[in-house]
N, C-alpha and C. Protein backbone atom coordinates (compact mmCIF):
# COMPACT_ATOMS: atom_id res chain seq x y z
N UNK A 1 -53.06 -47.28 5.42
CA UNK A 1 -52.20 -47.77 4.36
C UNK A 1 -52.80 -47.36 3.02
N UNK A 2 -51.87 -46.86 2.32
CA UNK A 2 -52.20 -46.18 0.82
C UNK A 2 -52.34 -47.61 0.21
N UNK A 3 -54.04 -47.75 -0.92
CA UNK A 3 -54.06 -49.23 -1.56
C UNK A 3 -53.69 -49.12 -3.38
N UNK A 4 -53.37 -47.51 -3.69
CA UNK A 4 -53.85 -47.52 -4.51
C UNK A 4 -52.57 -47.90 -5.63
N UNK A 5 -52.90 -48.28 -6.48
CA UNK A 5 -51.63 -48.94 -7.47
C UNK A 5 -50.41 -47.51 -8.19
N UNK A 6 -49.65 -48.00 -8.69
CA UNK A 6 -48.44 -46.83 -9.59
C UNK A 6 -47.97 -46.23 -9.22
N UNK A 7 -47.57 -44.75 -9.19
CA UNK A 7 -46.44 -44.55 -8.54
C UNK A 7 -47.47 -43.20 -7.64
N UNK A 8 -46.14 -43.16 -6.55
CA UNK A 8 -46.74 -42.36 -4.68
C UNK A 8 -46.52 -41.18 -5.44
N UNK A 9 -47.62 -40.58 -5.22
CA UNK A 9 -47.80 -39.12 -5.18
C UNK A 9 -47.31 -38.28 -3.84
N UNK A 10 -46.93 -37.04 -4.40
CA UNK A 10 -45.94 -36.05 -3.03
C UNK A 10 -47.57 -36.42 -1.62
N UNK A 11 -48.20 -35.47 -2.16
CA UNK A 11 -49.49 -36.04 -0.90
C UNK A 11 -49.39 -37.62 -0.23
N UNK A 12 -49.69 -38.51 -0.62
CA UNK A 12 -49.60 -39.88 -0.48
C UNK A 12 -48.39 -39.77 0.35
N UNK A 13 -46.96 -39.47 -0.24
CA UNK A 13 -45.92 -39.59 0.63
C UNK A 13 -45.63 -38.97 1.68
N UNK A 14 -46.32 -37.62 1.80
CA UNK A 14 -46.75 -36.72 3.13
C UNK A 14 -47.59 -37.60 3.98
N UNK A 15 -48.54 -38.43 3.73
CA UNK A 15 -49.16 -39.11 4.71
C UNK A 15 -48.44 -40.21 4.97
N UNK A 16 -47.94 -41.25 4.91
CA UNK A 16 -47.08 -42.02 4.84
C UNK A 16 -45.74 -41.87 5.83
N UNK A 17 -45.62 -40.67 5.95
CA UNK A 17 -43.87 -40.55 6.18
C UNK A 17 -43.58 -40.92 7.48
N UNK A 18 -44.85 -40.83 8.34
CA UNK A 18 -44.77 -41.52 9.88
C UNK A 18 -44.60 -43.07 9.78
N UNK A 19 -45.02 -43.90 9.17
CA UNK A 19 -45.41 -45.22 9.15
C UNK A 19 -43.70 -45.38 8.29
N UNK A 20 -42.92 -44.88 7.38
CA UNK A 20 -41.76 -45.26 7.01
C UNK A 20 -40.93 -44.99 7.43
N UNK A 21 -41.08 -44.13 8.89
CA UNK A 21 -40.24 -44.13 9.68
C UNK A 21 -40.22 -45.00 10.57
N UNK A 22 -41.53 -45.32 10.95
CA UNK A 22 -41.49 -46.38 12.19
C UNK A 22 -41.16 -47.72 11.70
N UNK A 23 -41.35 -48.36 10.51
CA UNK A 23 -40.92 -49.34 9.40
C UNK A 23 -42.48 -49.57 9.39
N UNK A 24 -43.20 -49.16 9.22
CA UNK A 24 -44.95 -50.01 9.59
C UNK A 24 -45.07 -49.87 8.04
N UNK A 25 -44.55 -49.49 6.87
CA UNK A 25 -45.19 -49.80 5.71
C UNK A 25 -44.83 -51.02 5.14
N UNK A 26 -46.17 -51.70 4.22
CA UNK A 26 -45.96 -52.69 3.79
C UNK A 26 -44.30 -52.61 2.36
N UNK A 27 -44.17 -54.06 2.30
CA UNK A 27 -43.05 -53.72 0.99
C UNK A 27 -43.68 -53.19 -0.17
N UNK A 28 -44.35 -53.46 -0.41
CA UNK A 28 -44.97 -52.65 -1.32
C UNK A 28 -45.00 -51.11 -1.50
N UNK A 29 -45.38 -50.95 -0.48
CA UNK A 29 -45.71 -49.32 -0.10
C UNK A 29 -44.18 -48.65 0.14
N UNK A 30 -43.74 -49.54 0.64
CA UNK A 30 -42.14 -48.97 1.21
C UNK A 30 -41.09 -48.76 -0.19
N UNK A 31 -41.63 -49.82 -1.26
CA UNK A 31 -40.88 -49.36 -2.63
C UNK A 31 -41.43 -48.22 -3.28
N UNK A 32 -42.55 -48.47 -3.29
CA UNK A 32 -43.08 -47.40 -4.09
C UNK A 32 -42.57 -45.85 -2.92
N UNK A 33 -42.47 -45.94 -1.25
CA UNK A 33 -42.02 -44.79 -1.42
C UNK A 33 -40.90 -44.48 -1.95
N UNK A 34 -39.59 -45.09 -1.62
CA UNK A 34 -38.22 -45.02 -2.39
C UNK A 34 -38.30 -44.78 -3.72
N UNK A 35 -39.01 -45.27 -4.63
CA UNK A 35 -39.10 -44.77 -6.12
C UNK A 35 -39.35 -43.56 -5.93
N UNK A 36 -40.03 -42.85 -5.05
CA UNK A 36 -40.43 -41.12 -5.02
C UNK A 36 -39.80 -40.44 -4.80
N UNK A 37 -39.06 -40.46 -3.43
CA UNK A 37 -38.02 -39.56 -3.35
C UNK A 37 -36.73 -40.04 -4.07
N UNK A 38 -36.84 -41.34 -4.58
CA UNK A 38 -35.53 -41.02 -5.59
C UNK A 38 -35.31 -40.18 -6.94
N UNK A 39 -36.73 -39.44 -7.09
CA UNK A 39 -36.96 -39.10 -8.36
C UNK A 39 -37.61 -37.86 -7.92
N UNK A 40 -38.16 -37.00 -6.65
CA UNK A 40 -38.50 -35.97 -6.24
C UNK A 40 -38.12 -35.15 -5.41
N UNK A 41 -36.94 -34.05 -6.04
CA UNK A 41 -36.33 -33.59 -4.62
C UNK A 41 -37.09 -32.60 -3.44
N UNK A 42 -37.96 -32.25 -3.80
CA UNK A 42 -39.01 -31.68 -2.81
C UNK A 42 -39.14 -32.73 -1.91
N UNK A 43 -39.63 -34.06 -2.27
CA UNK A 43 -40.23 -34.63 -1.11
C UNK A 43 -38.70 -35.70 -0.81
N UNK A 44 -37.45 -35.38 -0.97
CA UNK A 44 -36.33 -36.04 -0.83
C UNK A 44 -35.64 -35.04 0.63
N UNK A 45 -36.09 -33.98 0.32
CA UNK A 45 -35.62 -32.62 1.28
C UNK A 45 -36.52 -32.79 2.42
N UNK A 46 -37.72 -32.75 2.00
CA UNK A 46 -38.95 -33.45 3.24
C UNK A 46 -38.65 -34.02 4.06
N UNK A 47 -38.21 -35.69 3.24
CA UNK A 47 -38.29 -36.09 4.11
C UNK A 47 -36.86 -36.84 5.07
N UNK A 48 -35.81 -35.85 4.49
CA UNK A 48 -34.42 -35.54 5.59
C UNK A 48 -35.24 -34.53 6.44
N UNK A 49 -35.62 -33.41 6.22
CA UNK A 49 -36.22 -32.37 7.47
C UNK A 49 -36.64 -33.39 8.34
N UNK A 50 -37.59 -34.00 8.14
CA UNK A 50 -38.43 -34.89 9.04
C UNK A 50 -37.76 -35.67 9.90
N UNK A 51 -36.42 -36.75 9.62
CA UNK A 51 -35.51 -37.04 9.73
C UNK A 51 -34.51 -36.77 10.68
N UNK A 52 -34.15 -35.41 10.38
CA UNK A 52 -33.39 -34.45 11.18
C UNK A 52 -34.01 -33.81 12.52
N UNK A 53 -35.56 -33.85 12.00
CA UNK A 53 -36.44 -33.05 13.10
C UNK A 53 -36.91 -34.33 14.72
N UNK A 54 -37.04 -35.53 13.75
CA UNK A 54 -37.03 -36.41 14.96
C UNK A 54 -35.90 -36.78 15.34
N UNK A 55 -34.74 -36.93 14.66
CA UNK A 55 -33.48 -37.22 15.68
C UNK A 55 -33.20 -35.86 16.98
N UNK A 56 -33.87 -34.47 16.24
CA UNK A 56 -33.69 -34.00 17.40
C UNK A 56 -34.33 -33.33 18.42
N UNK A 57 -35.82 -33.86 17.79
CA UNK A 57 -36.76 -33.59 18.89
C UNK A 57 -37.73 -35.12 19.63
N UNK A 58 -36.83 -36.07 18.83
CA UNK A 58 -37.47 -37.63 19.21
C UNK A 58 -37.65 -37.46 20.59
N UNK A 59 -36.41 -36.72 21.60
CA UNK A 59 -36.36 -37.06 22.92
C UNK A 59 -36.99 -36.55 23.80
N UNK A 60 -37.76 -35.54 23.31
CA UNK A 60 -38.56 -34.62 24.32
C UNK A 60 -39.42 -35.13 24.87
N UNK A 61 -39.67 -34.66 26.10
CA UNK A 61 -40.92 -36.29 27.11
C UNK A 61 -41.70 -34.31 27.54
N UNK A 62 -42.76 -35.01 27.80
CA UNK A 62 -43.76 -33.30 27.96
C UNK A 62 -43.37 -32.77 29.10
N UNK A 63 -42.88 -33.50 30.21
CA UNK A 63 -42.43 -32.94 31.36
C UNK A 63 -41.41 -31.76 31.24
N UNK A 64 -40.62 -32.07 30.06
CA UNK A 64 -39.45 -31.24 30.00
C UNK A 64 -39.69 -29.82 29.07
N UNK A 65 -40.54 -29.82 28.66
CA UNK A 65 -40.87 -28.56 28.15
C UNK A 65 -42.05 -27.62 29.15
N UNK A 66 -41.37 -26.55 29.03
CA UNK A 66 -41.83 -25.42 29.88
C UNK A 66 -43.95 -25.14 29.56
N UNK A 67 -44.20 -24.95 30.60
CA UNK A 67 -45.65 -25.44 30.14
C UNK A 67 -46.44 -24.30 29.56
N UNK A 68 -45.39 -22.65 28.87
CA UNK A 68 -46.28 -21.97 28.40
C UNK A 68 -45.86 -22.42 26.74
N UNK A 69 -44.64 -22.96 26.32
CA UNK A 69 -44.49 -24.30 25.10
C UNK A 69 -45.37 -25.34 24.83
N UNK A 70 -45.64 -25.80 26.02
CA UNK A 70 -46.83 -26.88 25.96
C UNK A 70 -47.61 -26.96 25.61
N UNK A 71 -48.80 -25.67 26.18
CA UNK A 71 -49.99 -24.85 26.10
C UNK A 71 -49.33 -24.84 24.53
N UNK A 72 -48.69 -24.13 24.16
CA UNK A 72 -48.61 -22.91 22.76
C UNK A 72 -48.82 -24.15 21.71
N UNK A 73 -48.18 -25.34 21.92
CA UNK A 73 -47.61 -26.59 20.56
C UNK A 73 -49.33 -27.03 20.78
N UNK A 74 -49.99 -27.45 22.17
CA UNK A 74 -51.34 -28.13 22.00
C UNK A 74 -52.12 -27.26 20.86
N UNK A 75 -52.19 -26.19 21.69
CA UNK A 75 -53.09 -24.44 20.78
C UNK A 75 -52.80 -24.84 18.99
N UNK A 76 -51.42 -25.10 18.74
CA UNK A 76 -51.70 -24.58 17.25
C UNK A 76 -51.83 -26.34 16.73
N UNK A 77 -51.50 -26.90 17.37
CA UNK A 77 -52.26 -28.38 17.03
C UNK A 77 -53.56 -28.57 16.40
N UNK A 78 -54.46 -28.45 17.76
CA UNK A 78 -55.50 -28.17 17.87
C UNK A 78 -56.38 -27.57 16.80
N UNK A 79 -55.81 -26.18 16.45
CA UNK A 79 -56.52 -25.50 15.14
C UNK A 79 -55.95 -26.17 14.23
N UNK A 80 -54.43 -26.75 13.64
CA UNK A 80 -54.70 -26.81 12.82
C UNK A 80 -55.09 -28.29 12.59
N UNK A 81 -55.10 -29.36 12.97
CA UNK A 81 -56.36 -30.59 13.52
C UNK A 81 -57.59 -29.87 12.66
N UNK A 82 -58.23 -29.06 13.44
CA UNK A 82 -59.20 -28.61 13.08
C UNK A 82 -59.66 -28.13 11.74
N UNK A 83 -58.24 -27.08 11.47
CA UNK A 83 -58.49 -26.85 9.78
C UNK A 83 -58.12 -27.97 8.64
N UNK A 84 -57.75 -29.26 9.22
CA UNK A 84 -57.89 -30.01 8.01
C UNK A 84 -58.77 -31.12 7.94
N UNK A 85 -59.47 -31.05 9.23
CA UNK A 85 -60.27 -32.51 9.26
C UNK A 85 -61.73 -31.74 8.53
């Protein structure tokens, strides 16, 4: 949970965008994101992609994807996991 006071920065709201989907942000946090994308269309476009991307990949269970997809999504995970931690 972001503690820090004023208004959400695009970063801040990139980390965030899982937890305001699932509803897990506090009210606090949950206004301050709405003040952002009401006022940033970069991260307003974001975060419809995001939006759009789990309504239509919410349903995928791992069984159902072909396992050289599987392999390929772990692989670039993985590195990029790697290149930001």
């Amino acid at each position: 949970m972001i503690r820090r006071r004023g208004p959400l920065t695009c970063i801040e709201l990139v980390e965030l965008v899982t937890d305001y989907f699932e509803g897990a942000l506090s009210r606090r946090d949950r206004r301050r994101f709405k003040r952002h994308i009401a006022g940033c269309d970069g991260c307003t476009a974001y975060v419809e992609q995001m939006r759009v991307t789990m309504r239509l990949l919410g349903h995928l269970r791992e069984d159902s994807l072909p396992p050289v997809a599987r392999d390929a999504l772990l692989h670039a995970f993985r590195d990029w996991k790697a290149a930001t931690g």
